[in-house]
Protein backbone atom coordinates (compact mmCIF):
# COMPACT_ATOMS: atom_id res chain seq x y z
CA UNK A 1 187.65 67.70 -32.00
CA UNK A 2 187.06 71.30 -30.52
CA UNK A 3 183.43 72.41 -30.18
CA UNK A 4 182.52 75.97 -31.47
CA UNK A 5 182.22 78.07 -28.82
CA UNK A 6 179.56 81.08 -29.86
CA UNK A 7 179.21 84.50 -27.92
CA UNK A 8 176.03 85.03 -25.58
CA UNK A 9 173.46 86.06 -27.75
CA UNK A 10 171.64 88.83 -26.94
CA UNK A 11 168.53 87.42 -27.94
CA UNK A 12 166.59 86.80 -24.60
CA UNK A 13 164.93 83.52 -23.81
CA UNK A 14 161.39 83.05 -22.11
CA UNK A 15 161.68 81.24 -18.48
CA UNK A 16 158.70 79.01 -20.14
CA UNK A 17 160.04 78.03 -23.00
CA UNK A 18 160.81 74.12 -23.75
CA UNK A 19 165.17 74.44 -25.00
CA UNK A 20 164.46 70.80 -26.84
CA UNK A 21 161.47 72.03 -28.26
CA UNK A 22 161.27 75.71 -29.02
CA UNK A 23 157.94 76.50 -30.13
CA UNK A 24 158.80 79.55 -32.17
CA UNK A 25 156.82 81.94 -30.59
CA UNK A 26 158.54 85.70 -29.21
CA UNK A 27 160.75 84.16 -26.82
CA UNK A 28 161.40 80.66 -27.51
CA UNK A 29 163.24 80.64 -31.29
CA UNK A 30 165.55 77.60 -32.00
CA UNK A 31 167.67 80.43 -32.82
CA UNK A 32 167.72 81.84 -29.63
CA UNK A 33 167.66 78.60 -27.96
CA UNK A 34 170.75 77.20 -29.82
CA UNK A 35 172.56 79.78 -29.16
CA UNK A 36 172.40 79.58 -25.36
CA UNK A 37 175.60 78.23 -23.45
CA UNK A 38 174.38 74.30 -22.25
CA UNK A 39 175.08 76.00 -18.18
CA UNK A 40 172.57 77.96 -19.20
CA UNK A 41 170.03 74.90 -18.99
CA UNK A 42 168.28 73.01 -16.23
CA UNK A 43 166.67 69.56 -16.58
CA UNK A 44 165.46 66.80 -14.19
CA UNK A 45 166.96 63.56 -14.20
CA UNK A 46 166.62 60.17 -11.96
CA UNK A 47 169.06 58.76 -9.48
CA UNK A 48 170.38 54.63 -9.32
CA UNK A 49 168.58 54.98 -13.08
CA UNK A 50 169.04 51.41 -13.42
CA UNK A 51 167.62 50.18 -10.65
CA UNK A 52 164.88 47.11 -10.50
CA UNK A 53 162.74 46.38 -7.29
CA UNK A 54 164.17 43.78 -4.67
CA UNK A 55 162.31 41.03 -4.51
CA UNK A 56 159.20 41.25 -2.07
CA UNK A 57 160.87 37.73 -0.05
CA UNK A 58 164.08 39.33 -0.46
CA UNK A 59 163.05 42.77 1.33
CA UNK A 60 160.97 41.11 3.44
CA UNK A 61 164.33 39.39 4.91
CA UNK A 62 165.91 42.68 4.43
CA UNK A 63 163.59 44.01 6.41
CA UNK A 64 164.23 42.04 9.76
CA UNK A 65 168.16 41.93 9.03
CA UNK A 66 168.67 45.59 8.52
CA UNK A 67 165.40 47.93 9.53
CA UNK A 68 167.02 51.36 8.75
CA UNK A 69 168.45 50.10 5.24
CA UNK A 70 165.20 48.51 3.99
CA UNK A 71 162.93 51.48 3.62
CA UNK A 72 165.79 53.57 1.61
CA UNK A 73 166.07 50.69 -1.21
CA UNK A 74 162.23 50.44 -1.74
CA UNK A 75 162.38 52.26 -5.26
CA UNK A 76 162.99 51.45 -8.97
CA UNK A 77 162.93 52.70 -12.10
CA UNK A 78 161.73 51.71 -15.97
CA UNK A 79 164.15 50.97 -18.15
CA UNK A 80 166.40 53.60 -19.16
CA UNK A 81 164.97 54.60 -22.49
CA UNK A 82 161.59 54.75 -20.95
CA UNK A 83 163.01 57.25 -19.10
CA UNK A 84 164.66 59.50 -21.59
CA UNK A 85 160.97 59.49 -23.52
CA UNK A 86 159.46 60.76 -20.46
CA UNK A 87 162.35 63.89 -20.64
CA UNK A 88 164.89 62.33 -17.89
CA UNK A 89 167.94 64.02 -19.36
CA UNK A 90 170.10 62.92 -16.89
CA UNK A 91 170.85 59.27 -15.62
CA UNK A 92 172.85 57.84 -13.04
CA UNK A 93 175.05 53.88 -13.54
CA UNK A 94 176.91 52.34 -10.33
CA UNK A 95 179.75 50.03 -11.83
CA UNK A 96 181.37 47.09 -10.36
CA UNK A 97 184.68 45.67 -11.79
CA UNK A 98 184.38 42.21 -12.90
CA UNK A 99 186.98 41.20 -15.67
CA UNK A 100 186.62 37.51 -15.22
CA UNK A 101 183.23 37.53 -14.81
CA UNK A 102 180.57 35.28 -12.45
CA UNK A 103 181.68 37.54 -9.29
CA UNK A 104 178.36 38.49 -8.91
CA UNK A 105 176.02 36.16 -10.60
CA UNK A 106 175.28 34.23 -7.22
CA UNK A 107 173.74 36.85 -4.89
CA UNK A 108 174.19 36.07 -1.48
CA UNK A 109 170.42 37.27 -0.73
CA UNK A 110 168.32 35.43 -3.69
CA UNK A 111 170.10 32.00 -1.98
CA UNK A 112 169.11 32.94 1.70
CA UNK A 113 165.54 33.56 0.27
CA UNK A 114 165.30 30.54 -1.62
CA UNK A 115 166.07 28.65 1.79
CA UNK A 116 163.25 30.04 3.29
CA UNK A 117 160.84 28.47 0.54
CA UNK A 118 159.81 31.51 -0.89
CA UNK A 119 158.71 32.08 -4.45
CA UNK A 120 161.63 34.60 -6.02
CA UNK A 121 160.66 36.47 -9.30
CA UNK A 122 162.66 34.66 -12.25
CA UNK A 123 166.44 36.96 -12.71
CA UNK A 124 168.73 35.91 -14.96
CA UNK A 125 172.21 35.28 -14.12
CA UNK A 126 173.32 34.95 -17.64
CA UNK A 127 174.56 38.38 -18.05
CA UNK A 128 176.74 38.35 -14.69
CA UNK A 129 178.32 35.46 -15.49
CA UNK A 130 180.60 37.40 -18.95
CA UNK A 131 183.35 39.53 -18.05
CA UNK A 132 183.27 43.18 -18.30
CA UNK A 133 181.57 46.00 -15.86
CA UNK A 134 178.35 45.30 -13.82
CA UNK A 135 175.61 47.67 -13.42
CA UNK A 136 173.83 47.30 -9.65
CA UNK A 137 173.69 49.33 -6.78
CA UNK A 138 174.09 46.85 -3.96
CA UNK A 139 176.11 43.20 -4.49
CA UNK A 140 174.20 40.13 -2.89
CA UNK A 141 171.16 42.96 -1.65
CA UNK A 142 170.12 45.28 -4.12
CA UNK A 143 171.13 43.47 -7.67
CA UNK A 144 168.33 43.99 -9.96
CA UNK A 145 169.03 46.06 -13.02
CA UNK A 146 167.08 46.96 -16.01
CA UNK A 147 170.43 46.30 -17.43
CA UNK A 148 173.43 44.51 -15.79
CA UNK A 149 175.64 45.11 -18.53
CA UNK A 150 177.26 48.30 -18.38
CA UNK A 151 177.80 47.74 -22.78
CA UNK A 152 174.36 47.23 -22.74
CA UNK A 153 173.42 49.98 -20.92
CA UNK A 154 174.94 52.17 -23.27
CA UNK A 155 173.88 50.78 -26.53
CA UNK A 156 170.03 51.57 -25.05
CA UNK A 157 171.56 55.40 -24.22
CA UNK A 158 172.89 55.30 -27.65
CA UNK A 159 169.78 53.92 -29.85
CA UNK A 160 167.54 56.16 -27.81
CA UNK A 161 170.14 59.20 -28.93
CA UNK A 162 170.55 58.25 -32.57
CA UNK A 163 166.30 58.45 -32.77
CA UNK A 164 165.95 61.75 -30.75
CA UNK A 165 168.85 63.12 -32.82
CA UNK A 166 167.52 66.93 -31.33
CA UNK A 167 167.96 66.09 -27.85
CA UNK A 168 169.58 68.30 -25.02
CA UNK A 169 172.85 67.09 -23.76
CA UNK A 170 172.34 64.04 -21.66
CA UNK A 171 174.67 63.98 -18.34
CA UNK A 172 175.11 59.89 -17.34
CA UNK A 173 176.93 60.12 -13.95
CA UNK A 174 178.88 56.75 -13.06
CA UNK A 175 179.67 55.73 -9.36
CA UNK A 176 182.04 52.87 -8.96
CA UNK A 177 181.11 50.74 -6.68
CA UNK A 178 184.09 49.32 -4.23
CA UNK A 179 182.09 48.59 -1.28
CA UNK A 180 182.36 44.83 0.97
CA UNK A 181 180.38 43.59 3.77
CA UNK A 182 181.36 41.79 6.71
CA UNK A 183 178.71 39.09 7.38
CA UNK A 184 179.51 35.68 6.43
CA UNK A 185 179.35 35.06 2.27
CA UNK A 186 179.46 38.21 1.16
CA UNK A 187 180.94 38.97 -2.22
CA UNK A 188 183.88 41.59 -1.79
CA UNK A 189 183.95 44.32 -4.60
CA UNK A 190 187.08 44.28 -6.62
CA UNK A 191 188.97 47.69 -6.50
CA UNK A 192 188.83 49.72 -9.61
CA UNK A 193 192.89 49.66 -10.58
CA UNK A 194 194.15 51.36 -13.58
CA UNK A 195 192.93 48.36 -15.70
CA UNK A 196 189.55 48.94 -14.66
CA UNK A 197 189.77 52.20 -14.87
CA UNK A 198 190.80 52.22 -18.38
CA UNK A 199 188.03 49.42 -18.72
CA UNK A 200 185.27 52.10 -17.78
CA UNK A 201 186.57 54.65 -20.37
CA UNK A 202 187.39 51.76 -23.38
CA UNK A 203 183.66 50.39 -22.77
CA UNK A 204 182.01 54.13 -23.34
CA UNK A 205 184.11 54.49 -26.50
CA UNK A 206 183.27 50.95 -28.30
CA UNK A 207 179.56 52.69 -28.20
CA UNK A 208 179.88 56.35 -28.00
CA UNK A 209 181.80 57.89 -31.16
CA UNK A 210 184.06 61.46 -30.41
CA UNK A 211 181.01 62.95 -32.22
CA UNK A 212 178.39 62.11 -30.48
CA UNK A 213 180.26 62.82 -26.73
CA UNK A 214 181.22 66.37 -24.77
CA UNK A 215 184.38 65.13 -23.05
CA UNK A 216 186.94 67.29 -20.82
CA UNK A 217 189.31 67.62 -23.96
CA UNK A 218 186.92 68.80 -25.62
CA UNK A 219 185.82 71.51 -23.41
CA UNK A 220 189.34 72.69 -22.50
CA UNK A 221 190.41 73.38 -25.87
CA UNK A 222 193.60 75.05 -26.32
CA UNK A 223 192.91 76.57 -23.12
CA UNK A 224 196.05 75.35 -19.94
CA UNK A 225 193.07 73.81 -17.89
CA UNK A 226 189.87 72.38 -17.88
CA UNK A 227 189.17 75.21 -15.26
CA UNK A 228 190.09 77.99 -17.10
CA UNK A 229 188.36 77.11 -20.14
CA UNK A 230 184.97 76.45 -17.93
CA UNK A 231 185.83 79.90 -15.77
CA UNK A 232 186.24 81.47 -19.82
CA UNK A 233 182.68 80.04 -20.90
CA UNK A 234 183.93 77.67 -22.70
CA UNK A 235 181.35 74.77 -22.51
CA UNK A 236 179.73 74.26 -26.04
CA UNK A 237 176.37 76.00 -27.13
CA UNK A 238 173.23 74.41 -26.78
CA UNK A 239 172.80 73.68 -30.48
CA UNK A 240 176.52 72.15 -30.15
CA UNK A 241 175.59 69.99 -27.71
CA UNK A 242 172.30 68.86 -28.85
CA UNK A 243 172.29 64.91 -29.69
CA UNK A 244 175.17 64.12 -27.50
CA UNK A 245 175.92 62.78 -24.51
CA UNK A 246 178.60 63.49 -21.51
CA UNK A 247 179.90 61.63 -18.42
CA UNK A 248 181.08 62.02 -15.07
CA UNK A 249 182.47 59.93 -12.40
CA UNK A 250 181.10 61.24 -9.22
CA UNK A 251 183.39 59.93 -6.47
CA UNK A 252 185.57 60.53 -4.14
CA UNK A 253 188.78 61.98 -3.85
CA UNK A 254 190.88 58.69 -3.99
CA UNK A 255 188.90 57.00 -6.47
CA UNK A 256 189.01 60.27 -8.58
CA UNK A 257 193.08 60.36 -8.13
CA UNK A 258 193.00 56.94 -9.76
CA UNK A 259 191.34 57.76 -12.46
CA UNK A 260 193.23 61.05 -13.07
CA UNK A 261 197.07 59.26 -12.56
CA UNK A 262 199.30 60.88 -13.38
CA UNK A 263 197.74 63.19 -15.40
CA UNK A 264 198.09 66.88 -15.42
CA UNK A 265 194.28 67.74 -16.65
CA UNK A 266 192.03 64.94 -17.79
CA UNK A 267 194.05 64.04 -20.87
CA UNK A 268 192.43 61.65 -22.96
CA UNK A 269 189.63 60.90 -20.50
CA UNK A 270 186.18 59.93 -21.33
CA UNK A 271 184.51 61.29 -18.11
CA UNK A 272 184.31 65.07 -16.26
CA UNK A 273 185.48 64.23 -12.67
CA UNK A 274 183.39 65.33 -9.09
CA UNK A 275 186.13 67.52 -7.83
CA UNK A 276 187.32 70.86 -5.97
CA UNK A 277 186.31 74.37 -8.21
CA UNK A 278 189.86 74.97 -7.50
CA UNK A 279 191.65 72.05 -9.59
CA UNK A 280 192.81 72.25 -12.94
CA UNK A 281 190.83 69.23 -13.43
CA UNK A 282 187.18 71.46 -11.96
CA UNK A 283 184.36 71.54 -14.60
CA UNK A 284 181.81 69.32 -12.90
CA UNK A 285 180.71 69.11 -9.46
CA UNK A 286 177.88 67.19 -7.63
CA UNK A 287 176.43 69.21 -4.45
CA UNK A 288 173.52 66.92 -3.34
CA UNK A 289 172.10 69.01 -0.36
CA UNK A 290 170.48 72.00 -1.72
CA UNK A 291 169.23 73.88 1.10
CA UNK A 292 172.58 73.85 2.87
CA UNK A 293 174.68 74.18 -0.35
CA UNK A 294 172.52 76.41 -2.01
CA UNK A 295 174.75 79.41 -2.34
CA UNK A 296 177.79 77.52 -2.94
CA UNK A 297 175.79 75.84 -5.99
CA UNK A 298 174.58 79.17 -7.30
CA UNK A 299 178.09 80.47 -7.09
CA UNK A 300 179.32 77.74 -9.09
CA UNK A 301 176.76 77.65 -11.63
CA UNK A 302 177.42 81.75 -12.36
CA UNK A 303 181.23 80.92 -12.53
CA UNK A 304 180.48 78.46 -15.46
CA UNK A 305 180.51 75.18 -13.78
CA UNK A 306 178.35 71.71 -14.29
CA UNK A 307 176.36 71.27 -11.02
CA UNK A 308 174.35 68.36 -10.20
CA UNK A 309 172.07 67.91 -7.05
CA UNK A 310 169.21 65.99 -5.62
CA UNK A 311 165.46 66.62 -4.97
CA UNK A 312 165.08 63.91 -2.71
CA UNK A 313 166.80 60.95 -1.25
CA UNK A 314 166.01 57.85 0.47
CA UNK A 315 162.69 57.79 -0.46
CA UNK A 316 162.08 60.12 2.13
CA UNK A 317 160.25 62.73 0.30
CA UNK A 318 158.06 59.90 -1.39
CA UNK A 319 157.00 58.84 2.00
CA UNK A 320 156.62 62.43 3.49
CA UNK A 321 154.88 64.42 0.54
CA UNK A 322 157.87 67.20 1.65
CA UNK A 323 158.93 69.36 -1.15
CA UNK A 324 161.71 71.54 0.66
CA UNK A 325 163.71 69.50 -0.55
CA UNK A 326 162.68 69.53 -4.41
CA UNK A 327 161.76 72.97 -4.53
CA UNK A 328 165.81 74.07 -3.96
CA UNK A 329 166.82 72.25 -5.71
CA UNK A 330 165.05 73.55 -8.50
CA UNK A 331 165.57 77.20 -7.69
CA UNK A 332 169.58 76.50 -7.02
CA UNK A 333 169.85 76.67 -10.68
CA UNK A 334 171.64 73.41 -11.03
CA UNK A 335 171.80 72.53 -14.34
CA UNK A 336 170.88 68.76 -13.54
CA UNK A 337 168.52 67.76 -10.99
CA UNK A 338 168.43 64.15 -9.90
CA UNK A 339 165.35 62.31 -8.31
CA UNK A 340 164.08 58.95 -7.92
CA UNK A 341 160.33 59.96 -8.82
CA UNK A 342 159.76 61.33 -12.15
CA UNK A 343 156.63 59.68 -11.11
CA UNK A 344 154.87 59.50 -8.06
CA UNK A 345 154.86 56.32 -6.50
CA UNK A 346 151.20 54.79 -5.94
CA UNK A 347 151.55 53.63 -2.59
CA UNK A 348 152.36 56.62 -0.51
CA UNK A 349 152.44 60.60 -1.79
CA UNK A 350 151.48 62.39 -4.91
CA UNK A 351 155.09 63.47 -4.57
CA UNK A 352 156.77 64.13 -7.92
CA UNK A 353 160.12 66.05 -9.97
CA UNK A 354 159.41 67.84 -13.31
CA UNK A 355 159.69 71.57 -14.33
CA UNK A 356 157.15 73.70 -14.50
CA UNK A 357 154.66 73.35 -17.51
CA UNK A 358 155.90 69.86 -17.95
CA UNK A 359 158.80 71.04 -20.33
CA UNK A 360 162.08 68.86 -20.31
CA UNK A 361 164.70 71.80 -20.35
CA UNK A 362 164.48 75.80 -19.00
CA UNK A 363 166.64 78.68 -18.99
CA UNK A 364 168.56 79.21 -15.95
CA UNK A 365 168.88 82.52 -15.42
């Protein structure tokens, strides 16, 4: 299916104005609004969107094992279509292969807790032990998700989406997760081959119909590449995109070669790809450091690409109050900008990501 692709209207937008809710008023028509390119957007969004607290034994242990790691993993999130009501309009899923199932449904740090005697919070291992992909961000450490499916993930992404049928395009950025440890009893990732691959893709189209996604085929159109139809504007309007959803693996080179085979584009792929503004394959890119990328992210915004980037990381800015961070990312013009506090948390700064005036979408100009 090829999405329309209007001309830029020359009706002018207001910096204030809410794109999923136009009010109306001189400056912020659904007219107007709709008729906006989606690069022309910017929204907030939250980071490892799926991700549950460690238990308090559990990072307590973590804590004495591995001092520099613990404070980075001491966040969480509510549940993903929480989230979305509170105007997240992008969300982040880290996959782990597990066709057989029960790979991970033993974690490595809930059983050295439980030797110490110490009261664990109930989790249930029921999901892990069915085949298909895993949602967590760290096997044996950091396993907690709102949802450890990755189906099930989706069908909340996809209810939540059929209700709000208005909504601005929501990016869902997928890492896939091939990291082992060394120490003894570890549970070594399984490598994402073509099957799994393919896996990723066939598990977003049992949920998401061809209407209700923005993928690379789409985009490219009769164009030769993906780039050239991005460098031509070709991305769909916002009232095009509005009650659908795109994705993009954001990973590296190899894994994105694996994904890509032997293709010559992105044929027939579900997801965008993190790659080089100079491949035929370039409509997405993630640049997570703001103030040293800055210019290189405004560039590729004005050329028509999908940037993503971060307002904080670690929990860092949390612990600090610091808004340097934050505050360029929101002024790079990145369409989508990731954080892991929509809301402040309680126990250390009043530090926070929304857009000004509490709207969930703004002009970029």
């Amino acid at each position: 299916m090829l999405i329309p692709i209007l001309a830029v209207t020359a009706l002018a937008v207001a910096p204030h104005c809410d794109l999923e809710r136009p009010s109306g008023a001189p400056g912020c028509t659904r007219e107007a609004v709709d008729a906006l390119p989606m690069t022309r957007m910017q929204a907030v969004g939250t980071h490892n969107s799926y991700k549950q607290p460690i238990a308090p034994p559990e990072m307590a242990r973590l804590a004495l094992t591995a001092r520099a790691i613990a404070p980075t993993l001491d966040y969480s999130h509510p549940p993903l279509d929480a989230q979305l009501d509170a105007g997240a309009r992008q969300l982040e899923l880290d996959l782990l292969h597990d066709p057989e199932g029960g790979r991970y449904a033993d974690p490595l740090g809930r059983k050295l807790a439980k030797v110490t005697g110490a009261a664990l919070p109930p989790w249930d291992p029921t999901p892990m032990a069915r085949p298909g992909l895993k949602v967590m961000h760290v096997q044996d450490i950091d396993y907690r998700s709102s949802c450890a499916l990755f189906i099930d993930c989706l069908k909340i992404i996809a209810a939540w989406s059929a209700a709000h049928p208005d909504h601005l395009p929501v990016l869902i950025l997928i890492n896939l997760k091939e990291d082992s440890f060394s120490f003894p009893g570890a549970t070594r990732a399984l490598l994402f081959d073509a099957a799994g691959m393919d896996a990723v893709d066939a598990e977003i189209r049992s949920v998401f119909g061809e209407d209700r996604l923005i993928t690379p085929d789409q985009v490219q159109g009769r164009f030769p590449t993906l780039r050239e139809a991005v460098l031509a504007g070709a991305w769909p309007t916002l009232g095009a995109a509005r009650g659908k959803v795109l994705f993009a693996l954001d990973a590296p080179p190899d894994q994105v070669a694996r994904y890509r085979g032997a293709r010559a584009v992105l044929e027939g792929r579900v997801m965008f790809v993190n790659i080089e503004e100079t491949s035929p394959a370039a409509g997405y890119i993630t640049l997570n450091d703001p103030v040293g990328e800055g210019a290189r992210i405004r560039a590729d915004v004005a050329a028509g690409f999908l940037v993503r980037t971060r307002a904080d990381a670690d929990t860092v800015q949390a612990r600090t109050g610091d808004t340097a961070m934050r505050d360029a990312a929101l002024a790079s013009g990145a369409q989508y900008v990731s954080t892991d506090y929509m809301t402040p948390d309680g126990r250390w700064t009043a530090y926070r990501v929304n857009l000004p005036g509490g709207v969930i979408g703004r002009v970029v100009e």
